[in-house]
PDB file of N, CA and C in Angstrom:
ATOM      1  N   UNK A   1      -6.407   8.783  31.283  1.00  0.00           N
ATOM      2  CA  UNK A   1      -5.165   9.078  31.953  1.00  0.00           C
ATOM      3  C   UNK A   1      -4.077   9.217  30.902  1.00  0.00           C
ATOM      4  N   UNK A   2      -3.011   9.910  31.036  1.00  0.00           N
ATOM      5  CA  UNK A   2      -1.698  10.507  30.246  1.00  0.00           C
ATOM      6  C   UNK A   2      -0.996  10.311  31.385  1.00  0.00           C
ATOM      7  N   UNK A   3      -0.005   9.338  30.255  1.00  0.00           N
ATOM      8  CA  UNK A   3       1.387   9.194  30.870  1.00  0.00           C
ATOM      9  C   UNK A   3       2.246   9.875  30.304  1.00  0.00           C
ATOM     10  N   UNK A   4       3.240  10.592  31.319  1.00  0.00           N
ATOM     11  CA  UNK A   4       3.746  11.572  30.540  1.00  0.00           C
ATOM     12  C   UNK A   4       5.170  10.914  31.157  1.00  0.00           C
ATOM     13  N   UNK A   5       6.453  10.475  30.336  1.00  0.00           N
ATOM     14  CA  UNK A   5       7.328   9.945  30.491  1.00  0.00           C
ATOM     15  C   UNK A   5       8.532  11.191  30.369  1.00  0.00           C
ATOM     16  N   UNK A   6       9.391  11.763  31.412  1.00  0.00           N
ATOM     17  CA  UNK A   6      10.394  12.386  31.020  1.00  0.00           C
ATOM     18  C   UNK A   6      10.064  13.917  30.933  1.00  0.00           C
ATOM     19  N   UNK A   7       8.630  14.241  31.339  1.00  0.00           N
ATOM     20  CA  UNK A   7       8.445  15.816  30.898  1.00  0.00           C
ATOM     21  C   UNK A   7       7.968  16.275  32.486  1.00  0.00           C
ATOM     22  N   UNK A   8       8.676  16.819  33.156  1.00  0.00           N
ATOM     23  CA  UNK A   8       8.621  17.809  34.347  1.00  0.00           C
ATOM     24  C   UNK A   8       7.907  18.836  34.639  1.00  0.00           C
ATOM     25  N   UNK A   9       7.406  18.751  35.319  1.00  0.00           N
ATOM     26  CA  UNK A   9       6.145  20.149  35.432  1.00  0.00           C
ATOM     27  C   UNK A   9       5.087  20.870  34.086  1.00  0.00           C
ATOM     28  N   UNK A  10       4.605  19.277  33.648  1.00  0.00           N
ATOM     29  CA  UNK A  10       3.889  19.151  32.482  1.00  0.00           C
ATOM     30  C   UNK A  10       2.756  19.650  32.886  1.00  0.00           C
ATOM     31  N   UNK A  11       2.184  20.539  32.767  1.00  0.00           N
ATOM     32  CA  UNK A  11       0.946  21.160  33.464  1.00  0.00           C
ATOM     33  C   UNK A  11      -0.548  20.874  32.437  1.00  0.00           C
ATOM     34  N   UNK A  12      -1.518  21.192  33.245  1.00  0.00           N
ATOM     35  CA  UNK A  12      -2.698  21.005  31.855  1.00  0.00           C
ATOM     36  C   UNK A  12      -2.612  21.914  30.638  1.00  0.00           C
ATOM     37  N   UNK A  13      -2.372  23.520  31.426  1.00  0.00           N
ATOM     38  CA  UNK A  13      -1.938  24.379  30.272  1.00  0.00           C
ATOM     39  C   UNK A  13      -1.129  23.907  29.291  1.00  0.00           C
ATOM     40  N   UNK A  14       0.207  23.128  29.615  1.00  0.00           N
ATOM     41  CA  UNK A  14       1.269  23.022  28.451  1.00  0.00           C
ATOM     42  C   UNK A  14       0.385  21.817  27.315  1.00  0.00           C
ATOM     43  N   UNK A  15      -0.031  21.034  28.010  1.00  0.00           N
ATOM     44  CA  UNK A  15      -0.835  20.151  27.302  1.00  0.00           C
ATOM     45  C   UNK A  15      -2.078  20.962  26.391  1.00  0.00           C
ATOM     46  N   UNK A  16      -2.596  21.036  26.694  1.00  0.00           N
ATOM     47  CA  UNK A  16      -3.836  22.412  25.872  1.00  0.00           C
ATOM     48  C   UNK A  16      -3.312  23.151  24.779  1.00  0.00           C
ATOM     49  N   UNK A  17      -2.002  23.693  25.085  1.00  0.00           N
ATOM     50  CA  UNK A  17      -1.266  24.899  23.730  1.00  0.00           C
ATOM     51  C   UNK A  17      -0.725  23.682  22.904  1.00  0.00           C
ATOM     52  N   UNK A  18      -0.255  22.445  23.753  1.00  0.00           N
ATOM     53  CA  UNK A  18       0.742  21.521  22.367  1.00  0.00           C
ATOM     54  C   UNK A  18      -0.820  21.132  21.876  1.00  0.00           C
ATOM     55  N   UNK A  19      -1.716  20.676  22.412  1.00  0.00           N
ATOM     56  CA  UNK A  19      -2.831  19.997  21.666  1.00  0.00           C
ATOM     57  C   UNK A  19      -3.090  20.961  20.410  1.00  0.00           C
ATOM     58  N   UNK A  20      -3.529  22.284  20.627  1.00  0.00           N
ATOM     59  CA  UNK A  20      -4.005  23.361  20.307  1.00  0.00           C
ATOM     60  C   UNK A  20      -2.871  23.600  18.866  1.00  0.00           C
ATOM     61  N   UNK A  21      -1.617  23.461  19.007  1.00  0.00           N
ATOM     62  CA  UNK A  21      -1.055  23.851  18.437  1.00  0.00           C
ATOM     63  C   UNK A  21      -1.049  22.844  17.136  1.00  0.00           C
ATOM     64  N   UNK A  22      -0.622  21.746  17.768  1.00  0.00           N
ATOM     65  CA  UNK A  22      -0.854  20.976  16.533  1.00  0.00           C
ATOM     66  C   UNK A  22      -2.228  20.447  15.689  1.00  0.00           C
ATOM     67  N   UNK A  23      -2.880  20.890  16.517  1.00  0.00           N
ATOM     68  CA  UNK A  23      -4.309  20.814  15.585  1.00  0.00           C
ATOM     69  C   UNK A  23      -4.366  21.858  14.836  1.00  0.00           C
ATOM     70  N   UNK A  24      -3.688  23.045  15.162  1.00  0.00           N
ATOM     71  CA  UNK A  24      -3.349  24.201  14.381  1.00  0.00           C
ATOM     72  C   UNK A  24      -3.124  23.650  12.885  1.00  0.00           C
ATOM     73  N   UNK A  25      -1.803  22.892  13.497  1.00  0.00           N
ATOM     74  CA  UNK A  25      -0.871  22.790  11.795  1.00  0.00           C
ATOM     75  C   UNK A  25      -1.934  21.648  11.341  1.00  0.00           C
ATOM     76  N   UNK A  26      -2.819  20.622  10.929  1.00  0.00           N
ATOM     77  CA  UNK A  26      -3.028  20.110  10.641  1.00  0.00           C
ATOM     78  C   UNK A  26      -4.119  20.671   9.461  1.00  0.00           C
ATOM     79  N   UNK A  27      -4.309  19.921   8.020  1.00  0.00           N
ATOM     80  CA  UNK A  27      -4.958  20.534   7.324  1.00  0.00           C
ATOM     81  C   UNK A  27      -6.457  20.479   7.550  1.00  0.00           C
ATOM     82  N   UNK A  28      -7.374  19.400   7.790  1.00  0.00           N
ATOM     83  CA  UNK A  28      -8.264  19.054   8.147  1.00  0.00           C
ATOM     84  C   UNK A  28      -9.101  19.696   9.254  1.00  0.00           C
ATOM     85  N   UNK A  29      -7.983  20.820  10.134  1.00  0.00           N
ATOM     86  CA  UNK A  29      -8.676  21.368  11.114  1.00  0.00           C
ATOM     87  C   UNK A  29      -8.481  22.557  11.294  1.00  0.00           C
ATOM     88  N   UNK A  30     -10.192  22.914  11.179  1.00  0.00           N
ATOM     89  CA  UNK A  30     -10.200  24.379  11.086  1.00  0.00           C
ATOM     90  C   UNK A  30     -10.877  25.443  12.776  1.00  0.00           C
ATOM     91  N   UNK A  31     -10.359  26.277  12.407  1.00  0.00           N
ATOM     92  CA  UNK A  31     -11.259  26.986  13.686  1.00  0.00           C
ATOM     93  C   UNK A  31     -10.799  26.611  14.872  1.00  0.00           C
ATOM     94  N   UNK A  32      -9.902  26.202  15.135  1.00  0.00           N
ATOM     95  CA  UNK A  32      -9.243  25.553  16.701  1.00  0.00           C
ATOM     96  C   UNK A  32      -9.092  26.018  17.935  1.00  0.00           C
ATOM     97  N   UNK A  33      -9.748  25.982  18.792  1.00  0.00           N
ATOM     98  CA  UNK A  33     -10.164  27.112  19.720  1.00  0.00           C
ATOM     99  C   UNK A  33      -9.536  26.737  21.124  1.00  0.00           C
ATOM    100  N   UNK A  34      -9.507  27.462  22.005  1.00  0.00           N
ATOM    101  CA  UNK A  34     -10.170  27.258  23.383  1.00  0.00           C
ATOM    102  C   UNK A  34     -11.181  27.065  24.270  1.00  0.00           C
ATOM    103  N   UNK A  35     -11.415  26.283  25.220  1.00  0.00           N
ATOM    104  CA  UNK A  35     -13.150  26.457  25.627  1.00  0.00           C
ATOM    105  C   UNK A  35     -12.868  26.977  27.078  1.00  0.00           C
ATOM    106  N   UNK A  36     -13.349  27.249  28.012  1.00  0.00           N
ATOM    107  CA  UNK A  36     -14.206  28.586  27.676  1.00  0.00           C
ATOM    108  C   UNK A  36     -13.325  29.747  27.074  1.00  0.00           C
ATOM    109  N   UNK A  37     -12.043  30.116  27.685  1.00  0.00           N
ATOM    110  CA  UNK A  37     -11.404  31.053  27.204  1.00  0.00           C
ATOM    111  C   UNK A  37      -9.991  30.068  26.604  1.00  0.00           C
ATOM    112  N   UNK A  38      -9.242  31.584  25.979  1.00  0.00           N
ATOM    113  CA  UNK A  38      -7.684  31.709  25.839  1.00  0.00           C
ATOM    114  C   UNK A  38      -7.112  31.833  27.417  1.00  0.00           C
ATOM    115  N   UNK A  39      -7.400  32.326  28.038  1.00  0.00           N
ATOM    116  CA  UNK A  39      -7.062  32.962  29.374  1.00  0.00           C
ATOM    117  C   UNK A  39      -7.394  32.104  30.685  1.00  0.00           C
ATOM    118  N   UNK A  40      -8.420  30.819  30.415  1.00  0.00           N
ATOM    119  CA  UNK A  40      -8.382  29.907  31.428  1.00  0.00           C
ATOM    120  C   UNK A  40      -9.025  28.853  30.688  1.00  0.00           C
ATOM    121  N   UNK A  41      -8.216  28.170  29.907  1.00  0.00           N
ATOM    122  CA  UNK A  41      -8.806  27.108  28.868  1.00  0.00           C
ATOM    123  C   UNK A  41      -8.314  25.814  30.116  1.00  0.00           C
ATOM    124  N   UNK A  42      -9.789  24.776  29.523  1.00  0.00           N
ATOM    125  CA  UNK A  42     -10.538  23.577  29.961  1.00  0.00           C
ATOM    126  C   UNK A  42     -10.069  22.837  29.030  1.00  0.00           C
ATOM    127  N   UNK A  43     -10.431  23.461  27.362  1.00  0.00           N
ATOM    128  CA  UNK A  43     -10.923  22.146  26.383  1.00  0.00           C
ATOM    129  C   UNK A  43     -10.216  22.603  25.029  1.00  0.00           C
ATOM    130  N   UNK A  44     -10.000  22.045  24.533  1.00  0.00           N
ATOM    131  CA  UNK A  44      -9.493  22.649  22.877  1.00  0.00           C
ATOM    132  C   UNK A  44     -10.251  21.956  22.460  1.00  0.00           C
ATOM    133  N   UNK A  45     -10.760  23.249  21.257  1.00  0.00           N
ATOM    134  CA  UNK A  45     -12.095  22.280  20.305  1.00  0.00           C
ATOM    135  C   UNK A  45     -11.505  23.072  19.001  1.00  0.00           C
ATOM    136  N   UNK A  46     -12.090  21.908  18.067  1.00  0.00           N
ATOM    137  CA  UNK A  46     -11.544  21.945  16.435  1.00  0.00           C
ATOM    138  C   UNK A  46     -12.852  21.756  15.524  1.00  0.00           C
ATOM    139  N   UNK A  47     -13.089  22.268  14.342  1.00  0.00           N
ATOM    140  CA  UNK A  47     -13.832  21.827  13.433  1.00  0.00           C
ATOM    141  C   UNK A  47     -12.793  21.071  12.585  1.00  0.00           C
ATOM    142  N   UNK A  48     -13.265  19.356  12.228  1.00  0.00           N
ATOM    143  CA  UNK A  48     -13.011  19.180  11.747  1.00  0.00           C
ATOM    144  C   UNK A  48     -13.715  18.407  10.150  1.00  0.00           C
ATOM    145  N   UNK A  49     -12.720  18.793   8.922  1.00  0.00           N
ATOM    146  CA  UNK A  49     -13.297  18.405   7.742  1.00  0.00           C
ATOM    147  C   UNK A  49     -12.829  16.772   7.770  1.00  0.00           C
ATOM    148  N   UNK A  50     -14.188  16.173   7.913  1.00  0.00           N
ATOM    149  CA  UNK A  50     -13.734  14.547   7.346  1.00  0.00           C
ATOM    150  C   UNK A  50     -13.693  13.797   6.296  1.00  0.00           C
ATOM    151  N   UNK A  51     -13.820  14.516   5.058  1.00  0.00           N
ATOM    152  CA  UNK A  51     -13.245  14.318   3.782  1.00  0.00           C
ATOM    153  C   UNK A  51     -11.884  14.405   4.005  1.00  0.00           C
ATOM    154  N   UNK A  52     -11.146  15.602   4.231  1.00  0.00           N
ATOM    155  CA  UNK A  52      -9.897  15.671   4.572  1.00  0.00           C
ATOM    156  C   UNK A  52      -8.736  15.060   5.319  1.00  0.00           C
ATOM    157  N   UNK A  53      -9.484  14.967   6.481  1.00  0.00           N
ATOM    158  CA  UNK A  53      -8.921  14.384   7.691  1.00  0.00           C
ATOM    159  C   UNK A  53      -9.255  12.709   7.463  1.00  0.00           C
ATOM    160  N   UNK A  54     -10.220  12.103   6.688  1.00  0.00           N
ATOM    161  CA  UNK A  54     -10.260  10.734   6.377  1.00  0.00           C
ATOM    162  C   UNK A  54      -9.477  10.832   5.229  1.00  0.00           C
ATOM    163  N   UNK A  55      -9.511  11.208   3.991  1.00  0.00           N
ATOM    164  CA  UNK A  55      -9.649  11.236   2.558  1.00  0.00           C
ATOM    165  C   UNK A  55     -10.767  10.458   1.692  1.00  0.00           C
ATOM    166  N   UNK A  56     -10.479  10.537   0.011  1.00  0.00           N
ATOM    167  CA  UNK A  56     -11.552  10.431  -0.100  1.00  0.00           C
ATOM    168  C   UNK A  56     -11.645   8.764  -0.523  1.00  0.00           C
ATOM    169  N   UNK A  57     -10.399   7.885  -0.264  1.00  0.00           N
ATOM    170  CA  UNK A  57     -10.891   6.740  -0.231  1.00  0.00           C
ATOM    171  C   UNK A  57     -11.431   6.091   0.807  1.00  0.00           C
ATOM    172  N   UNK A  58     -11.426   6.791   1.976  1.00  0.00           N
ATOM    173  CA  UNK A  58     -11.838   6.375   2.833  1.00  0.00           C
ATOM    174  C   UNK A  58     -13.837   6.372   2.338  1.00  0.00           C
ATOM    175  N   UNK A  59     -13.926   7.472   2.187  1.00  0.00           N
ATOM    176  CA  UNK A  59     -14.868   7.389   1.654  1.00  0.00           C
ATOM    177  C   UNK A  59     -16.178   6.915   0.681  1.00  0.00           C
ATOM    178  N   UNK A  60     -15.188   6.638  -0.275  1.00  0.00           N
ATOM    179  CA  UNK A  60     -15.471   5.343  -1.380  1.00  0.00           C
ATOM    180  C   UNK A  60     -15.520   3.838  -0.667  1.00  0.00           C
ATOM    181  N   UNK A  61     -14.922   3.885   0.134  1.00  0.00           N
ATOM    182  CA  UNK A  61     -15.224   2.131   0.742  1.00  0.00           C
ATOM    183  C   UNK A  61     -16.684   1.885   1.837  1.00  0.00           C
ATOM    184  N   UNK A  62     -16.256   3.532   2.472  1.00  0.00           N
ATOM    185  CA  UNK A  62     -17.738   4.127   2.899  1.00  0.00           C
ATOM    186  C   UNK A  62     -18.639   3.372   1.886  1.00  0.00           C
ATOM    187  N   UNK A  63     -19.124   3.979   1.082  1.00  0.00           N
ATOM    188  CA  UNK A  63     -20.234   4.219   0.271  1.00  0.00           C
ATOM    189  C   UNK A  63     -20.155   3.217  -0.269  1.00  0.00           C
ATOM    190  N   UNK A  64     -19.245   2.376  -0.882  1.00  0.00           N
ATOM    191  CA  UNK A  64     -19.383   0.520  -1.755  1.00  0.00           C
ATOM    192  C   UNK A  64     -19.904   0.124  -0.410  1.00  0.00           C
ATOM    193  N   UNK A  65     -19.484  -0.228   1.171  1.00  0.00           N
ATOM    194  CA  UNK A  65     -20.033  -0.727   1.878  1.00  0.00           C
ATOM    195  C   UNK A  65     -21.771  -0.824   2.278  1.00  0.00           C
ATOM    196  N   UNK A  66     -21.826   0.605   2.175  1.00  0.00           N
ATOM    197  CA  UNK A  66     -23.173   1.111   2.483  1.00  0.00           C
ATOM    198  C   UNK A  66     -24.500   0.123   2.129  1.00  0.00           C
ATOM    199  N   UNK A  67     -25.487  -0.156   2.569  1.00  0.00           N
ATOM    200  CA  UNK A  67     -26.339  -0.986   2.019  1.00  0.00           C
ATOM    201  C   UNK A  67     -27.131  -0.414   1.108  1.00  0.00           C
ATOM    202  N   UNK A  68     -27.844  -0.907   0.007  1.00  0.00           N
ATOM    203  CA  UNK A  68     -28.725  -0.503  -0.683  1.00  0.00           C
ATOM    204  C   UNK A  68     -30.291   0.043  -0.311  1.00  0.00           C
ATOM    205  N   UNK A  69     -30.270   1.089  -0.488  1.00  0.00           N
ATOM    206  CA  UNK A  69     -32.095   1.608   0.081  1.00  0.00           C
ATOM    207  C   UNK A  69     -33.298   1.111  -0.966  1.00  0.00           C
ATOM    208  N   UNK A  70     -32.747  -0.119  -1.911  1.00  0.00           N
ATOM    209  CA  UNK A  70     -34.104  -0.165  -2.829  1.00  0.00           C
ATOM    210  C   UNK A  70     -35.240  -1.607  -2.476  1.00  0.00           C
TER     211      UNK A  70
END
């Protein structure tokens, strides 16, 4: 559920283009789509890079954590 405080005739569409949009600007996400269409969108879907979108220390604590395979 979304609470939407103060915004009037907030429709799913308007929600979908702001989602859409700002996954736009974000660097980490590429390919940002609509599902099924532009023309009667359900879903916004993104590829996203998780090197990027984590960074890469996230990563490094990843991998010190990781257990040993020997």
């Amino acid at each position: 559920m979304l609470f939407l405080a103060g915004r009037d005739r907030y429709t799913q569409r308007t929600l979908l283009r702001d989602v859409h949009d700002r996954l736009t600007n974000e660097a980490s996400c590429e390919d940002v789509r609509y599902r099924p269409s532009r023309r009667r969108p359900r879903y916004v879907v993104a590829d996203i890079s998780p090197v990027t979108f984590l960074g890469e220390s996230y990563l490094d604590t990843a991998r010190e954590s990781r257990p040993s395979r020997e």
